[in-house]
PDB file of N, CA and C in Angstrom:
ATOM      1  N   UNK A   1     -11.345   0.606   5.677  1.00  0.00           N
ATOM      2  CA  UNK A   1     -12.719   0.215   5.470  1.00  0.00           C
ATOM      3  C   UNK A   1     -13.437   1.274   4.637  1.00  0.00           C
ATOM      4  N   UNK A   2     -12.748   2.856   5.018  1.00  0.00           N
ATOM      5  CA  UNK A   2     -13.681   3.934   4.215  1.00  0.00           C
ATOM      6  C   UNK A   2     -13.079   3.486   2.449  1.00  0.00           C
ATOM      7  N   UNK A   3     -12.324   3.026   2.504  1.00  0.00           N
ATOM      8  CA  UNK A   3     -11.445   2.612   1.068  1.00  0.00           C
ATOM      9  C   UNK A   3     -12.512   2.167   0.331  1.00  0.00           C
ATOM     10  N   UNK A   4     -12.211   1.133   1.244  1.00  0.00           N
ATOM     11  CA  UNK A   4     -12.995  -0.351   0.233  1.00  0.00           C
ATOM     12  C   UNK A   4     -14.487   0.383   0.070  1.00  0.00           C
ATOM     13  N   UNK A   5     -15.452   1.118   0.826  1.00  0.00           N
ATOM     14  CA  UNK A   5     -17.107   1.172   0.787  1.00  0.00           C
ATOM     15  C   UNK A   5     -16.862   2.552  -0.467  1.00  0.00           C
ATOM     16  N   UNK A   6     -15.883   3.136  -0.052  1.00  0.00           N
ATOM     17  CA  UNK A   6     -16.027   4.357  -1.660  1.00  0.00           C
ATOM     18  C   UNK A   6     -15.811   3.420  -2.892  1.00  0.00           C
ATOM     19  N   UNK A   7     -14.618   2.476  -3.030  1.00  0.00           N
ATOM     20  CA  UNK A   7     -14.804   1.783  -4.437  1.00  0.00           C
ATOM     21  C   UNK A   7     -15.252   1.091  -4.811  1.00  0.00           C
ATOM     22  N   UNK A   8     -16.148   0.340  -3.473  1.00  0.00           N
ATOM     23  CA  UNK A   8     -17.379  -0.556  -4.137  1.00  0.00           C
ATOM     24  C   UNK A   8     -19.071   0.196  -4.853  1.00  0.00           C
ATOM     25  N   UNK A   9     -18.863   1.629  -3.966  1.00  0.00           N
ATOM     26  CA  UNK A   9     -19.543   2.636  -4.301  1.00  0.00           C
ATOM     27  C   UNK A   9     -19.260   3.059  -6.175  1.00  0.00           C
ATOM     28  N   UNK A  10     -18.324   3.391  -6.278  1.00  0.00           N
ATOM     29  CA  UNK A  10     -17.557   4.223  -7.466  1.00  0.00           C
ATOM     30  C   UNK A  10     -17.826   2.689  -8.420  1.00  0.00           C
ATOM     31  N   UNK A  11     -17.446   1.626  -8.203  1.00  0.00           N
ATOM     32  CA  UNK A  11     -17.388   0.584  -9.096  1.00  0.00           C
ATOM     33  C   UNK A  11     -18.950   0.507  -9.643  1.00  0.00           C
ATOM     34  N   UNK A  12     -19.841   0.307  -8.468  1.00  0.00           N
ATOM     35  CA  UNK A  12     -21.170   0.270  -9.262  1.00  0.00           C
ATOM     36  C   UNK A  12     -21.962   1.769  -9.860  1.00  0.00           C
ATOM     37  N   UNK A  13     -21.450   2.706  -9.451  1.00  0.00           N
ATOM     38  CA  UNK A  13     -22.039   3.749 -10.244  1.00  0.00           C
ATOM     39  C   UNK A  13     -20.952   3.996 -11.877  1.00  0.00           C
ATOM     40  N   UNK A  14     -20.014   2.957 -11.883  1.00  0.00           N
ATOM     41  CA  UNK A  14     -19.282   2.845 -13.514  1.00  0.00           C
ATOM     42  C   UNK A  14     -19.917   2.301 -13.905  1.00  0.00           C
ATOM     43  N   UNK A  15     -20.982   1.936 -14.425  1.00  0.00           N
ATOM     44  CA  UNK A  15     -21.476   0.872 -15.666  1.00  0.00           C
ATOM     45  C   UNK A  15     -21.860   2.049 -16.528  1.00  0.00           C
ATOM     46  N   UNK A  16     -21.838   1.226 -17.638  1.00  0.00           N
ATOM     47  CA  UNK A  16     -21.603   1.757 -18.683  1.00  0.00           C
ATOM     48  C   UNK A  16     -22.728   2.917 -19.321  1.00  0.00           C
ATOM     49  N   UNK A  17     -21.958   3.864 -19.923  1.00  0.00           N
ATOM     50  CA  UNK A  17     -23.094   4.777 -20.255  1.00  0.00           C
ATOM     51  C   UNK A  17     -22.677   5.711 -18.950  1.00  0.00           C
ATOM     52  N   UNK A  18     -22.379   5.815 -17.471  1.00  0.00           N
ATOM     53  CA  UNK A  18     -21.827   6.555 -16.616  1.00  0.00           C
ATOM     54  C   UNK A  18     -21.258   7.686 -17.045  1.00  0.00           C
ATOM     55  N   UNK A  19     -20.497   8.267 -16.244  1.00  0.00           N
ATOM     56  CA  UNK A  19     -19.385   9.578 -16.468  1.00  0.00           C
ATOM     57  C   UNK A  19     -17.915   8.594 -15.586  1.00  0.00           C
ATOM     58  N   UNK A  20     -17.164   8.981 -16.995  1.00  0.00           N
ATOM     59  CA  UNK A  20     -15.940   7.773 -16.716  1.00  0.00           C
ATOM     60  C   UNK A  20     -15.240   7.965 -15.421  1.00  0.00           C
ATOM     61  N   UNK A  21     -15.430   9.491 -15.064  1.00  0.00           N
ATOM     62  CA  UNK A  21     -14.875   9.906 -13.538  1.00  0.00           C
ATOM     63  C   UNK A  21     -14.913   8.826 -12.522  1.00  0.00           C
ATOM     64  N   UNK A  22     -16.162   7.725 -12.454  1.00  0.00           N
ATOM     65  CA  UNK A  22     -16.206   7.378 -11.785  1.00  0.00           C
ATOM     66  C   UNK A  22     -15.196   5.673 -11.511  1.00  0.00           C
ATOM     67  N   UNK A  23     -15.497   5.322 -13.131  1.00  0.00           N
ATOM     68  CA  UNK A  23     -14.540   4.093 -13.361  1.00  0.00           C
ATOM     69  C   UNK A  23     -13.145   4.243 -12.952  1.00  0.00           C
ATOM     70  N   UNK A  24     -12.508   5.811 -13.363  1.00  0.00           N
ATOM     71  CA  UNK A  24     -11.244   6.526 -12.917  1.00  0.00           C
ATOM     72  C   UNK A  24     -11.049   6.089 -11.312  1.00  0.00           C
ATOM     73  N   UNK A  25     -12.210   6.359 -11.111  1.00  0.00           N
ATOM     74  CA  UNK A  25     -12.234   6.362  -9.375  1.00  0.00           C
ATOM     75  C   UNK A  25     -12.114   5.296  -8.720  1.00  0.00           C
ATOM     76  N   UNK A  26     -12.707   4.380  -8.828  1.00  0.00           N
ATOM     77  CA  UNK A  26     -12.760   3.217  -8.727  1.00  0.00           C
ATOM     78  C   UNK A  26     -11.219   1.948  -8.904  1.00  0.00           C
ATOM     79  N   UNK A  27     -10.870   2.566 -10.273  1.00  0.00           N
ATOM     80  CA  UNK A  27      -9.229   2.189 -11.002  1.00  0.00           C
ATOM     81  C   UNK A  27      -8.417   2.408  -9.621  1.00  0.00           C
ATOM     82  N   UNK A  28      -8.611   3.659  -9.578  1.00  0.00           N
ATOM     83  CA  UNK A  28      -7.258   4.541  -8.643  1.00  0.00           C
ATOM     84  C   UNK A  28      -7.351   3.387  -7.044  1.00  0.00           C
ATOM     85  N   UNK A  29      -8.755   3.325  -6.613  1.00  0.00           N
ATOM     86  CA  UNK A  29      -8.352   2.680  -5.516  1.00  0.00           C
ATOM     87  C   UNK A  29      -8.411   1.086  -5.326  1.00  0.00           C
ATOM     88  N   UNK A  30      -8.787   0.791  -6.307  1.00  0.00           N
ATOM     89  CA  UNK A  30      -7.689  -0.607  -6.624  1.00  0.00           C
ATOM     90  C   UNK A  30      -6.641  -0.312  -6.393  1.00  0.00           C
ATOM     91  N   UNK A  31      -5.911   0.168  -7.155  1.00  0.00           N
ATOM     92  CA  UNK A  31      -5.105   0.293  -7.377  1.00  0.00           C
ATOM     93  C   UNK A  31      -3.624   0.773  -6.287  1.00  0.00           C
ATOM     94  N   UNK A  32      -4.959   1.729  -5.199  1.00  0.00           N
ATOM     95  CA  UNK A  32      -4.328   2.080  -3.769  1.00  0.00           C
ATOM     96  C   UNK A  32      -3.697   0.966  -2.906  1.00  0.00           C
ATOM     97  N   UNK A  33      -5.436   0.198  -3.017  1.00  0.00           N
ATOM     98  CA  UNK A  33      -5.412  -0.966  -2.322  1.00  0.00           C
ATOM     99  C   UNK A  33      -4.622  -2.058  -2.402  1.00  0.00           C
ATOM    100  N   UNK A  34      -4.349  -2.241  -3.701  1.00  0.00           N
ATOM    101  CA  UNK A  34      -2.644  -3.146  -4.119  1.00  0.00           C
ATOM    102  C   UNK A  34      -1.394  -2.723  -3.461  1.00  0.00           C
ATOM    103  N   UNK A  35      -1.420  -1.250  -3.555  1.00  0.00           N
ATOM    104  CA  UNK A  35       0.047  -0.852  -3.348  1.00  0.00           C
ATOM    105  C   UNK A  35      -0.083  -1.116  -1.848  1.00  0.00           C
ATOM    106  N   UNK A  36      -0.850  -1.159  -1.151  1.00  0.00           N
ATOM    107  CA  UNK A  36      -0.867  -0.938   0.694  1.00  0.00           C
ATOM    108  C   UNK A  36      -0.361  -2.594   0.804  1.00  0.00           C
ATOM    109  N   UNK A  37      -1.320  -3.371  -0.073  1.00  0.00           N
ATOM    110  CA  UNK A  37      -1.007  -4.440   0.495  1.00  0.00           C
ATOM    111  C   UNK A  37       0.721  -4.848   0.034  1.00  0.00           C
ATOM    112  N   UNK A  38       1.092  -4.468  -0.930  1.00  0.00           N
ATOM    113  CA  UNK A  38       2.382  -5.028  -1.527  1.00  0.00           C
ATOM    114  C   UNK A  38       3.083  -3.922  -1.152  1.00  0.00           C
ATOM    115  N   UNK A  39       3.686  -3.142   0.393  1.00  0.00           N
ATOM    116  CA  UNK A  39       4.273  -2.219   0.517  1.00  0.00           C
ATOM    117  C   UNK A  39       3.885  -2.656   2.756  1.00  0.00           C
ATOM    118  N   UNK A  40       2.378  -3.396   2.949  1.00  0.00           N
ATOM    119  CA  UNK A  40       2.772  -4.481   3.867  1.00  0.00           C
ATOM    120  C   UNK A  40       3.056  -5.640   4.082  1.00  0.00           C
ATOM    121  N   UNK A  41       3.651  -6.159   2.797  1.00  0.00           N
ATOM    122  CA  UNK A  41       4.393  -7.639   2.230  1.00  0.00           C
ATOM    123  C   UNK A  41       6.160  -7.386   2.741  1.00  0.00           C
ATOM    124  N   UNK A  42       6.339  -6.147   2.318  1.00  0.00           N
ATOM    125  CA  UNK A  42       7.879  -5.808   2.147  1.00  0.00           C
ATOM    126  C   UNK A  42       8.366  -5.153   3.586  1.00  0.00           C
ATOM    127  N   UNK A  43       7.255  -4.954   4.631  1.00  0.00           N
ATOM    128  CA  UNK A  43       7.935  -4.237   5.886  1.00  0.00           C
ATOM    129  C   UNK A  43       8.459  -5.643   6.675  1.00  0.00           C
ATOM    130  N   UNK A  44       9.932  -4.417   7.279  1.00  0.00           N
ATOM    131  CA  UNK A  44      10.558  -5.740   8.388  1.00  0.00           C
ATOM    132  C   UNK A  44      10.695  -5.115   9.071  1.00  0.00           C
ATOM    133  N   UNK A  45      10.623  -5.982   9.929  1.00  0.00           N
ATOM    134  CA  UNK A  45      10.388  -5.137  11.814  1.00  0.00           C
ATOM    135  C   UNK A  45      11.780  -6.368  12.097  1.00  0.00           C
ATOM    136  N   UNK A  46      12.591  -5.321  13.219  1.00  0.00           N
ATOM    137  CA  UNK A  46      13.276  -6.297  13.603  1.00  0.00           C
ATOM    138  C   UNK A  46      13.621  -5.099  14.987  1.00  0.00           C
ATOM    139  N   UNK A  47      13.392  -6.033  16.213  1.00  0.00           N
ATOM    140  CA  UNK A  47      13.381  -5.237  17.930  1.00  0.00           C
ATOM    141  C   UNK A  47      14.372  -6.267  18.273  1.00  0.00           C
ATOM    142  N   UNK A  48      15.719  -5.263  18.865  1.00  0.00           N
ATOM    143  CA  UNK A  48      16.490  -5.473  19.740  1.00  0.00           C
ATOM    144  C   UNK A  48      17.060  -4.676  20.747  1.00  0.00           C
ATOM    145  N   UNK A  49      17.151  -5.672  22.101  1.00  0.00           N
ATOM    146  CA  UNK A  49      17.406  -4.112  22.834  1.00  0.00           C
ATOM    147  C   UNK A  49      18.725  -3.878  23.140  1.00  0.00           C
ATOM    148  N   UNK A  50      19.520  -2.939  23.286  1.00  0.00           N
ATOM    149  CA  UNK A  50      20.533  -2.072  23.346  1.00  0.00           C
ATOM    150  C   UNK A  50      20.853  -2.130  24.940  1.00  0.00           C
ATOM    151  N   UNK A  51      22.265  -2.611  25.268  1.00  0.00           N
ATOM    152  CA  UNK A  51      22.618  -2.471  26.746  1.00  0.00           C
ATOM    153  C   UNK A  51      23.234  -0.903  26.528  1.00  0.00           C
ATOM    154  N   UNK A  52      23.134  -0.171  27.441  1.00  0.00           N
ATOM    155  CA  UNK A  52      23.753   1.232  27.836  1.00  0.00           C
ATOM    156  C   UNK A  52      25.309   0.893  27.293  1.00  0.00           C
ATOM    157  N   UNK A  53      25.336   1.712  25.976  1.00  0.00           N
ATOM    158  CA  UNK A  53      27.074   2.120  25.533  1.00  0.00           C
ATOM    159  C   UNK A  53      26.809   1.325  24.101  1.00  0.00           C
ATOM    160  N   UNK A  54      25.851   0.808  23.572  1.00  0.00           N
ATOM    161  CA  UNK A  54      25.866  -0.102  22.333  1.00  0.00           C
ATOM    162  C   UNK A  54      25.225   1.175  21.371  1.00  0.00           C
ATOM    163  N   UNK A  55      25.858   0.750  20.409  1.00  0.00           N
ATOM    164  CA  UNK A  55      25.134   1.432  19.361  1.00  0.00           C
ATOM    165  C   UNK A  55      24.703   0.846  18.124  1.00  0.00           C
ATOM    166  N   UNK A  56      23.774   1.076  17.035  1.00  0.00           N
ATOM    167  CA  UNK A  56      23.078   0.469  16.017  1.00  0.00           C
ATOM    168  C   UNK A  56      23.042   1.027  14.652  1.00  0.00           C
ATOM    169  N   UNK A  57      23.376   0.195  14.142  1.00  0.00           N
ATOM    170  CA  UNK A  57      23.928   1.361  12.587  1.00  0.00           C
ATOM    171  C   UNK A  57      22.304   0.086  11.501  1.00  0.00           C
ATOM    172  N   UNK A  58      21.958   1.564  10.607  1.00  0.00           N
ATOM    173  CA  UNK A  58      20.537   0.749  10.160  1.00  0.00           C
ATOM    174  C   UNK A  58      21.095   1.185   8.929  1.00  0.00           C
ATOM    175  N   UNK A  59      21.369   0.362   7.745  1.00  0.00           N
ATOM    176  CA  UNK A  59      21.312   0.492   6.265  1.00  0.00           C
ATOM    177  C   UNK A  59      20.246   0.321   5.448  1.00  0.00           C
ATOM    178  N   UNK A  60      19.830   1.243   4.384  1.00  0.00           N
ATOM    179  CA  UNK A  60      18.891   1.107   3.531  1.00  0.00           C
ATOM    180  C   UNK A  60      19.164   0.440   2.300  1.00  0.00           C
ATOM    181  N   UNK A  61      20.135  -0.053   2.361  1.00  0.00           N
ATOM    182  CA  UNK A  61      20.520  -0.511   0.864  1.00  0.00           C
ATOM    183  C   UNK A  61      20.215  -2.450   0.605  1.00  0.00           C
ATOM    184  N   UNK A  62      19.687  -2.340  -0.327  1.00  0.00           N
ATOM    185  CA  UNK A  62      19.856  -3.297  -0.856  1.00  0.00           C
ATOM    186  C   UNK A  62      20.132  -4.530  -1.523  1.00  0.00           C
ATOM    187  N   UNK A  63      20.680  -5.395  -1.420  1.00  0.00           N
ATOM    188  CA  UNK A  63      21.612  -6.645  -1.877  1.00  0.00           C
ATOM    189  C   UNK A  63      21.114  -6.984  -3.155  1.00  0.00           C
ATOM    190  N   UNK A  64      22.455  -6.807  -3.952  1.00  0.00           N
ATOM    191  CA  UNK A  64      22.009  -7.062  -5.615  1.00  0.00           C
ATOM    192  C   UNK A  64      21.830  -8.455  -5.727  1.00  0.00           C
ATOM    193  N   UNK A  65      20.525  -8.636  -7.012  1.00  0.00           N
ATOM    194  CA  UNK A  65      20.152 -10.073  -6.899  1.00  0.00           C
ATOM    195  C   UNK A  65      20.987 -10.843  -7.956  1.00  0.00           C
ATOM    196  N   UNK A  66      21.247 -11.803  -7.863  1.00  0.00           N
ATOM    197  CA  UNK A  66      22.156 -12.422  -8.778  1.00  0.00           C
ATOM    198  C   UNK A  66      22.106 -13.966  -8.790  1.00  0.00           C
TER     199      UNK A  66
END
């Protein structure tokens, strides 16, 4: 929420004639704000529970697309 009220802040003190610092500013957290959301598009949750003596092997790799 502090996100969004600084770059709605930073967005209206960019108009034109400004100090570009602020348009910069503004850019960047767009720009934050994309990556959060397209980085909580891609999380997987997956809960299973483990009987005593099991074990769980977790790979990071990826399946080539084809």
């Amino acid at each position: 929420m502090l996100q969004r009220l600084l770059e709605l802040g930073a967005r209206r003190r960019g108009r034109p004639g400004a100090h570009p610092a602020w348009i910069a500013f503004s850019f960047g957290a767009f720009l934050l704000r994309r990556y959060k959301h397209r980085a909580r598009r891609q999380e997987v949750v997956l809960r299973e529970e483990l009987r005593p003596g099991e074990t769980i092997l977790v790979s990071h790799l990826t399946a080539p697309r084809g």
